[in-house]
N, C-alpha and C. Protein backbone atom coordinates (compact mmCIF):
# COMPACT_ATOMS: atom_id res chain seq x y z
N UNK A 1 17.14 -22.24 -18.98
CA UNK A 1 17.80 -21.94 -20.23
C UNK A 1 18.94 -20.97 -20.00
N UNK A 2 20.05 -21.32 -20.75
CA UNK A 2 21.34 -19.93 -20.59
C UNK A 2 21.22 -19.32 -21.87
N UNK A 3 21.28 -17.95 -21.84
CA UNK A 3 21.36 -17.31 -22.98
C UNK A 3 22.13 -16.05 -22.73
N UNK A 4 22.32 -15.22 -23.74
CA UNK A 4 23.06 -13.87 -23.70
C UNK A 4 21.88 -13.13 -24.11
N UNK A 5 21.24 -12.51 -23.10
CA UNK A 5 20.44 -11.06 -22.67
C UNK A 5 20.67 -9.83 -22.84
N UNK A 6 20.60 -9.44 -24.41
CA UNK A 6 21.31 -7.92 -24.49
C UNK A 6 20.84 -6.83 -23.66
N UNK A 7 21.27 -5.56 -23.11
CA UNK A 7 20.66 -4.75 -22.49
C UNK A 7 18.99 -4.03 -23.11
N UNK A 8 19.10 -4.14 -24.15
CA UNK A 8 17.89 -3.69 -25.19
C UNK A 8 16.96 -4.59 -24.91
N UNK A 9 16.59 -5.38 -24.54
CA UNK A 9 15.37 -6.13 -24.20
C UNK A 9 15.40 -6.54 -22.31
N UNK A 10 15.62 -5.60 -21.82
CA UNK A 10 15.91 -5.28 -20.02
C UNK A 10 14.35 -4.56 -20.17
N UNK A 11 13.21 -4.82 -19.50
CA UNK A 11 12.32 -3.46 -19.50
C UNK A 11 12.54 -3.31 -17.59
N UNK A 12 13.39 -3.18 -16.98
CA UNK A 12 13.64 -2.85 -15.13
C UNK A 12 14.92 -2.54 -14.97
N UNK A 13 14.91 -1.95 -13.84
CA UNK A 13 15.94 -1.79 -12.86
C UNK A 13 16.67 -3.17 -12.57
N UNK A 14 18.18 -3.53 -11.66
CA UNK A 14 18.24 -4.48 -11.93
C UNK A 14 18.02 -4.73 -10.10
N UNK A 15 18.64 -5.59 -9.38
CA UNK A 15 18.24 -5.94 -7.63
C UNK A 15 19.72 -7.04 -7.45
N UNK A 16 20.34 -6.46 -6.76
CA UNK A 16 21.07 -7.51 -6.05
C UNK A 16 20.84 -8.52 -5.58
N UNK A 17 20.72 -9.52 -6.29
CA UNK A 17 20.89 -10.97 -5.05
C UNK A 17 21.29 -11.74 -3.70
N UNK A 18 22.59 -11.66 -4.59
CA UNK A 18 23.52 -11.81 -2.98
C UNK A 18 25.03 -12.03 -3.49
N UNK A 19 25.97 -11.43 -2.28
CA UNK A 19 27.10 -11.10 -2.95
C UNK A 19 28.08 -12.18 -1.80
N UNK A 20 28.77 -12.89 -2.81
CA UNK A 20 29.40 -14.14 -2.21
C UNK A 20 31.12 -13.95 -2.44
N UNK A 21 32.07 -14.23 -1.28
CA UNK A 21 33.74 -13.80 -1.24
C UNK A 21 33.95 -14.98 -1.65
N UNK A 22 33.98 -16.13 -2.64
CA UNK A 22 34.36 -16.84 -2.90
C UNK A 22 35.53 -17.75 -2.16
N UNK A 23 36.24 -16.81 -1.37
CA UNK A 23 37.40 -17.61 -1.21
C UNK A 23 36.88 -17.99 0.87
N UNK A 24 35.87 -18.17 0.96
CA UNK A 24 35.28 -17.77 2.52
C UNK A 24 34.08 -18.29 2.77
N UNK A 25 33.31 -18.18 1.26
CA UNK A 25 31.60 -19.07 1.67
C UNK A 25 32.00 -20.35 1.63
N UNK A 26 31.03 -20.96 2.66
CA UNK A 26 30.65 -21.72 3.00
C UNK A 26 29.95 -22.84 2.54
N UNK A 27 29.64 -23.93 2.66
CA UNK A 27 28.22 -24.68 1.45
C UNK A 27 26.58 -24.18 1.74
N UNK A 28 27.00 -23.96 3.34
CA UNK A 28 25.30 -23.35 3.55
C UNK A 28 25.21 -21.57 3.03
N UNK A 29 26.20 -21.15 3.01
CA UNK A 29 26.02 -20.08 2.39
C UNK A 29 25.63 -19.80 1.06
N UNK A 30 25.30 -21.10 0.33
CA UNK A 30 25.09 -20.96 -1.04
C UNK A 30 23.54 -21.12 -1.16
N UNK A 31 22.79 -21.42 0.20
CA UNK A 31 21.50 -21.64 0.03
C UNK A 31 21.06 -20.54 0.82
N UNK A 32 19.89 -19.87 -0.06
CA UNK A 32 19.49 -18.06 0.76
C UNK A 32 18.15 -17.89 -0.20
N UNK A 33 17.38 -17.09 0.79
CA UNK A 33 16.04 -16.56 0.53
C UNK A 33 16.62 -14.62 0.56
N UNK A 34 15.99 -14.47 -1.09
CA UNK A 34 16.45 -12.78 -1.03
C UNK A 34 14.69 -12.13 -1.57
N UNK A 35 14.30 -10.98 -0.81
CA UNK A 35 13.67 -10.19 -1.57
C UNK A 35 14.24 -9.17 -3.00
N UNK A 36 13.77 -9.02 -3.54
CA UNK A 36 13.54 -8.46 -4.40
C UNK A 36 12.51 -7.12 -4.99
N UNK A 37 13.10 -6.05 -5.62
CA UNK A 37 11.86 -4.71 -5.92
C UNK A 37 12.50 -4.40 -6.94
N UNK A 38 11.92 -4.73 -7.93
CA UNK A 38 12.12 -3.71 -9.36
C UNK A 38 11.34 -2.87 -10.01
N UNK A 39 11.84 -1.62 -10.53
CA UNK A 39 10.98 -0.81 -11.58
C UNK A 39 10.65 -0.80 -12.82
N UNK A 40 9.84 -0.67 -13.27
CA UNK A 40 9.22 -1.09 -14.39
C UNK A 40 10.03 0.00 -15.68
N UNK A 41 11.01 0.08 -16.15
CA UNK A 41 11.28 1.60 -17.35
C UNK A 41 10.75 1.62 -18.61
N UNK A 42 10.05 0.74 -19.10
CA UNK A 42 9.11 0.73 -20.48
C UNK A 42 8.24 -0.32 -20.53
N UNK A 43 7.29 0.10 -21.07
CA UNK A 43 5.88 -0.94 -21.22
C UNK A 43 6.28 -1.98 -22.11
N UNK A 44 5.76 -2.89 -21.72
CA UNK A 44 6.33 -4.80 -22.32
C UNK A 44 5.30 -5.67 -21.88
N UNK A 45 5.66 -6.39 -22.06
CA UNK A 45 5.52 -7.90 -21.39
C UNK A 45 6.45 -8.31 -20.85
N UNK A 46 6.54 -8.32 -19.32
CA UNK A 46 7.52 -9.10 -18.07
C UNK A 46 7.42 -11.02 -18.49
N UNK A 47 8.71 -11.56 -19.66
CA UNK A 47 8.34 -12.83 -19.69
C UNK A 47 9.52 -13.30 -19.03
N UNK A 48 10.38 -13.19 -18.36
CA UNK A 48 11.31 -13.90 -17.63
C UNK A 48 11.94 -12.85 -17.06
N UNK A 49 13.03 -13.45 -15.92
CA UNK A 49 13.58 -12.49 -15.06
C UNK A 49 15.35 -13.18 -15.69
N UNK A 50 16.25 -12.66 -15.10
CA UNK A 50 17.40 -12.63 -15.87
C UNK A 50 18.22 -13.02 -14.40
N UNK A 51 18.96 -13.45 -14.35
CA UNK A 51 19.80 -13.95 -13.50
C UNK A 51 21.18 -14.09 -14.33
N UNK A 52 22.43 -13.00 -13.32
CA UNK A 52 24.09 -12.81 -13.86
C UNK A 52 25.09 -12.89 -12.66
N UNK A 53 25.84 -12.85 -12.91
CA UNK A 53 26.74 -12.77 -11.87
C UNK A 53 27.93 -12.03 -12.63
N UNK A 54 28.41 -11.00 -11.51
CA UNK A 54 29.98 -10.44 -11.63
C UNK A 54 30.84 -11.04 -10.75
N UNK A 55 32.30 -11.21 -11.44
CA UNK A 55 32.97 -11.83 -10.24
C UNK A 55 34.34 -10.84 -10.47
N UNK A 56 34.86 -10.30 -9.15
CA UNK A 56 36.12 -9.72 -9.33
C UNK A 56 37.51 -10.60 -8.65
N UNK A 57 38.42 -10.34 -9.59
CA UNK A 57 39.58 -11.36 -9.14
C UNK A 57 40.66 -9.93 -9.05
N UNK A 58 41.05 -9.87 -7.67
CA UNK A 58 42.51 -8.52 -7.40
C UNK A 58 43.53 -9.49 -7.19
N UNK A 59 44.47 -8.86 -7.78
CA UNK A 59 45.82 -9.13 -7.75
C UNK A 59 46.95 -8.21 -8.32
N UNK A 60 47.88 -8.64 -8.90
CA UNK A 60 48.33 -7.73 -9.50
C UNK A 60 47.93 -7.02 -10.65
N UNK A 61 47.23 -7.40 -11.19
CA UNK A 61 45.78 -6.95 -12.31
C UNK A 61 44.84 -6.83 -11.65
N UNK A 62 43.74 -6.72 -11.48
CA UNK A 62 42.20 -6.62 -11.18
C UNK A 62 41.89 -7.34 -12.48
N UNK A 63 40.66 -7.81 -12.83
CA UNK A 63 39.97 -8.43 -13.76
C UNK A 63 38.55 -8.71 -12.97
N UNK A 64 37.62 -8.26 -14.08
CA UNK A 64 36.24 -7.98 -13.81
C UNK A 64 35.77 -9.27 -14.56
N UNK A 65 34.92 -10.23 -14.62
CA UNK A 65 34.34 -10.76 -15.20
C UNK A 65 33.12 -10.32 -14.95
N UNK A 66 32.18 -10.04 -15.93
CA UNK A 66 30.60 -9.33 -16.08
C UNK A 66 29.96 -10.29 -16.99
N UNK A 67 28.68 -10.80 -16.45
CA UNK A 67 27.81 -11.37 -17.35
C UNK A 67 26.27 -10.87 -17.93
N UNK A 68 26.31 -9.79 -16.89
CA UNK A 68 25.18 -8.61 -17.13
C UNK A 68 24.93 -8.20 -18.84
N UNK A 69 23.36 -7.87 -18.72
CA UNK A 69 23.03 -7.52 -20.30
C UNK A 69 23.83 -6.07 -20.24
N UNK A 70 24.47 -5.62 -19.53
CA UNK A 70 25.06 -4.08 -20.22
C UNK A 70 26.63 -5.01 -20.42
N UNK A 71 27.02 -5.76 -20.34
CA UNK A 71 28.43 -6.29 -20.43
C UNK A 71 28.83 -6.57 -21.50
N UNK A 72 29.72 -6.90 -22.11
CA UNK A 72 30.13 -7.66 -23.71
C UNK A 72 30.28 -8.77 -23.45
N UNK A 73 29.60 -9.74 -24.66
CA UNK A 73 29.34 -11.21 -24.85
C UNK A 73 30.84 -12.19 -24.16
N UNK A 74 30.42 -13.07 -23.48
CA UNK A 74 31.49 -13.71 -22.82
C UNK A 74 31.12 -15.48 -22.94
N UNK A 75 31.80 -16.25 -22.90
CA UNK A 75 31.50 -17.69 -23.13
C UNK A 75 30.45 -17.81 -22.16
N UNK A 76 30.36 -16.66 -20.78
CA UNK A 76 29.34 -17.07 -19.39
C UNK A 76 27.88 -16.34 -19.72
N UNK A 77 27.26 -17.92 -19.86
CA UNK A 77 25.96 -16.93 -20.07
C UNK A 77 24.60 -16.45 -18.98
N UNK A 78 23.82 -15.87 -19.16
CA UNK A 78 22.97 -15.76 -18.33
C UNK A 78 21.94 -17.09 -18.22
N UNK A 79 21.18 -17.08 -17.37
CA UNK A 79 20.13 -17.98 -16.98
C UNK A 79 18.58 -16.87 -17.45
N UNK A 80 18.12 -17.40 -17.95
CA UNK A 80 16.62 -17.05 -17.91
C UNK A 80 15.64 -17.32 -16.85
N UNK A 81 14.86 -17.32 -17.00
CA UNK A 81 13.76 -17.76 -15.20
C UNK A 81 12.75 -17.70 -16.35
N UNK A 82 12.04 -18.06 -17.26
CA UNK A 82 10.66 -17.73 -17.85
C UNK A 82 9.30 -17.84 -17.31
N UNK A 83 8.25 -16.80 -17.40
CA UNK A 83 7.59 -17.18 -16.79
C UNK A 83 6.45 -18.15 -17.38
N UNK A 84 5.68 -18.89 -17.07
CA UNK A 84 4.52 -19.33 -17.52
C UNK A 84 3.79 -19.14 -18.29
N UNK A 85 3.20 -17.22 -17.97
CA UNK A 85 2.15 -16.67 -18.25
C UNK A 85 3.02 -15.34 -18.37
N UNK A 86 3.46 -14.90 -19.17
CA UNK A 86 3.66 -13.44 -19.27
C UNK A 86 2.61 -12.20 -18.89
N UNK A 87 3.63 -11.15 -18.25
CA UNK A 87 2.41 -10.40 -17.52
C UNK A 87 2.70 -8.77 -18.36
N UNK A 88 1.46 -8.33 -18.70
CA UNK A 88 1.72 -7.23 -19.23
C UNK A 88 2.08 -5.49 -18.33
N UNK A 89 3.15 -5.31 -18.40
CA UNK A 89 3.44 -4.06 -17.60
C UNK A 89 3.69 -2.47 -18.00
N UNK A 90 4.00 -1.72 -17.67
CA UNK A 90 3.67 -0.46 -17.98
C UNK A 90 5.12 0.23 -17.13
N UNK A 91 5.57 1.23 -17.71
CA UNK A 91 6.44 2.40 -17.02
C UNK A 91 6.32 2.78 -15.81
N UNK A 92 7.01 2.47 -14.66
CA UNK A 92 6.14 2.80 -13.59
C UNK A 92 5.98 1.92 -12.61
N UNK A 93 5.59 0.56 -13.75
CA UNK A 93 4.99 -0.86 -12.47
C UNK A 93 6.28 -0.92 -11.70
N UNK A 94 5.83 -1.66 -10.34
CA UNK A 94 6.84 -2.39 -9.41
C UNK A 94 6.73 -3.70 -9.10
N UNK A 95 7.74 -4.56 -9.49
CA UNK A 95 7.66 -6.22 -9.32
C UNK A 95 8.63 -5.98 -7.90
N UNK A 96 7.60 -6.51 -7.01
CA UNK A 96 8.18 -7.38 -5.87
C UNK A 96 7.93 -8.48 -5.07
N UNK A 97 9.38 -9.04 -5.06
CA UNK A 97 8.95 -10.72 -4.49
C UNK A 97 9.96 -11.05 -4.02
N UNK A 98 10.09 -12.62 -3.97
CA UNK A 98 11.49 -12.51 -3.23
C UNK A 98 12.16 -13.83 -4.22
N UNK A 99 13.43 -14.84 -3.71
CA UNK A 99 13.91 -15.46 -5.20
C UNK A 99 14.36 -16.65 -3.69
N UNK A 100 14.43 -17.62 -4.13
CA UNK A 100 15.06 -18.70 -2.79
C UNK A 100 15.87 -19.49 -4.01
N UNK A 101 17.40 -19.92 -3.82
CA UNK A 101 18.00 -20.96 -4.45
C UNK A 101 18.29 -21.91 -3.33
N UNK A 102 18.06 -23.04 -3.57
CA UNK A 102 18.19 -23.84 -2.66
C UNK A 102 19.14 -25.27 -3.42
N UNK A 103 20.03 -26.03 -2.83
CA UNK A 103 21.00 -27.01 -3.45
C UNK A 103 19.85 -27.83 -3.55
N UNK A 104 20.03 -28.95 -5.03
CA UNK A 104 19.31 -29.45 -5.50
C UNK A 104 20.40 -31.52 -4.68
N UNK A 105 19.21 -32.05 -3.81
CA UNK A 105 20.03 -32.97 -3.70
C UNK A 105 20.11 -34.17 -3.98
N UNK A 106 19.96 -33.88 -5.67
CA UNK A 106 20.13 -35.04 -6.49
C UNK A 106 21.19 -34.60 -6.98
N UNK A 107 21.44 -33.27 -7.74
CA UNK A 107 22.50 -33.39 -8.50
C UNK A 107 24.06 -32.01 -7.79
N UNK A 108 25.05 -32.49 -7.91
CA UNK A 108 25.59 -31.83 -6.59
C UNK A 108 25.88 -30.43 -7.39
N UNK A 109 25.87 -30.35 -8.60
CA UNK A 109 26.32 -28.92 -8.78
C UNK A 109 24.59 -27.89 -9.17
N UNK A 110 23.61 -28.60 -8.79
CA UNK A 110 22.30 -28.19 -9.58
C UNK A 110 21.84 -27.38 -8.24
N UNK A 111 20.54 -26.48 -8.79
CA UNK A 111 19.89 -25.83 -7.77
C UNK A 111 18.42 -25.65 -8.33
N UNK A 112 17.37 -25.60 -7.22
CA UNK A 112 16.48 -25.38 -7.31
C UNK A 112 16.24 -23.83 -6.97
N UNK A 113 15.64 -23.04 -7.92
CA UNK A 113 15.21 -21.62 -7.92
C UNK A 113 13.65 -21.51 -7.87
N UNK A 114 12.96 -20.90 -6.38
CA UNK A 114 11.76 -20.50 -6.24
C UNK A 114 11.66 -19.08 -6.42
N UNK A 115 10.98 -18.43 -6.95
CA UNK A 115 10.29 -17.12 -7.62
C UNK A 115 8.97 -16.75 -7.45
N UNK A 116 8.70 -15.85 -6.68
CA UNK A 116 7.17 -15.57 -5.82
C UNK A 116 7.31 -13.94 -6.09
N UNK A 117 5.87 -13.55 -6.54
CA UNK A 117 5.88 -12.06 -6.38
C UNK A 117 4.87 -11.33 -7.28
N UNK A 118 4.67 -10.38 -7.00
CA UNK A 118 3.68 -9.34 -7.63
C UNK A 118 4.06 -8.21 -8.72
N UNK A 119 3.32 -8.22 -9.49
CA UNK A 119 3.02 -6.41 -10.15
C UNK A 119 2.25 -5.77 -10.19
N UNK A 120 3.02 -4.49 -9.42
CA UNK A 120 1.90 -3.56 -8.86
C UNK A 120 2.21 -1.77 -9.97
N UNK A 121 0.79 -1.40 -9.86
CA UNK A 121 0.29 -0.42 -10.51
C UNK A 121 -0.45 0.41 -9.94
N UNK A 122 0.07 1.76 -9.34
CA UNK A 122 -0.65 2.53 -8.62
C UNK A 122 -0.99 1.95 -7.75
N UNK A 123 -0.55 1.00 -6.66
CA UNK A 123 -1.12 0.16 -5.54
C UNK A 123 -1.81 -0.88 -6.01
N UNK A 124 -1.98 -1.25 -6.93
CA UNK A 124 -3.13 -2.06 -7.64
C UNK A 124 -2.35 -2.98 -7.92
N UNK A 125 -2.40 -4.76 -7.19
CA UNK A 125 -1.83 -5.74 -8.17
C UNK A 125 -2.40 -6.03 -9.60
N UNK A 126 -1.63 -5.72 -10.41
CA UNK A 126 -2.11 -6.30 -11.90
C UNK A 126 -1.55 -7.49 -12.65
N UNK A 127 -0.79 -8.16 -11.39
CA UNK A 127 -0.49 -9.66 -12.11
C UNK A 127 0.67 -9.91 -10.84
N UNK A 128 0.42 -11.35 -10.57
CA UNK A 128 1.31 -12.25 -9.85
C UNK A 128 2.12 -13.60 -10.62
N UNK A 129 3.18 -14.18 -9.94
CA UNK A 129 4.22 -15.20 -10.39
C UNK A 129 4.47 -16.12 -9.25
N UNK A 130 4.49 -17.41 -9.32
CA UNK A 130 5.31 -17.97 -8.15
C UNK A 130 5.47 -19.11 -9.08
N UNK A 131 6.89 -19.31 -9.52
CA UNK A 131 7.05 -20.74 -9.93
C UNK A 131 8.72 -21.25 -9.58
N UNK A 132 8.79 -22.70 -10.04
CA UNK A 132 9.95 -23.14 -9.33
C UNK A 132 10.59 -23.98 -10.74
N UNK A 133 12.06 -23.55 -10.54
CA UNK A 133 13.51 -23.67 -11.53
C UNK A 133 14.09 -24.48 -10.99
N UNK A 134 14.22 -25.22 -11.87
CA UNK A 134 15.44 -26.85 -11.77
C UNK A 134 16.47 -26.39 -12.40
N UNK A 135 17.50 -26.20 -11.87
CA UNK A 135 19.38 -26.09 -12.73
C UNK A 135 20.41 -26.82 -12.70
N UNK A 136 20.30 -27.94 -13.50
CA UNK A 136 20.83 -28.82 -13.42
C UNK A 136 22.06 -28.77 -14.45
């Protein structure tokens, strides 16, 4: 699903993905396995993870394009990841896992997104995720 993700419903830190020079990657460079660690900043329910991209264009202007929930609404929207089973978390928790996009090779602009990982509480897992995103 694409939607616009205001910053007010963020309960984490956010994690870099992976940062791509557009004018230089490659096609295999578009397929990558990243870990991931986020912090938990208010008690919720963890029901999807948020996926944005910034892109900077220099020239004789600079121009930022931002699709992040702290950004202002833009035609580019975010992707959701939802989970299954929503997991209940607390101030504090740490989600870590890792995220794999891989080219989907049926459709040439689509990708498959795998999502694996834990929430932990005082060392204590109190809920796991592993599911897989079609983006077509």
């Amino acid at each position: 699903r694409f939607h616009f993700w205001k910053d007010k419903a963020v309960v984490s830190t956010q994690s870099t993905g992976k940062h791509l020079d557009l004018s230089t990657v490659k096609t295999s460079g578009l397929e990558f396995l990243r870990p991931f660690q986020l912090q938990i900043s208010s008690s919720s329910k963890l029901t999807a993870f948020v996926i944005h991209f910034t892109c900077f264009f220099d020239g004789d202007v600079s121009i930022i394009l931002d699709t992040s929930p702290e950004s202002e609404t833009t035609h580019w929207l975010q992707t959701l990841l939802y989970l299954k089973s929503p997991i209940n978390v607390s101030e504090g928790d740490v989600v870590q896992g890792s995220v794999a996009f891989t080219k989907s090779s049926s459709v040439k602009r689509g990708y498959i997104i795998n999502i694996e990982g834990s929430v932990r509480r005082d060392c204590e897992e109190v809920g796991k995720f592993d599911q897989q995103f079609y983006l077509h």
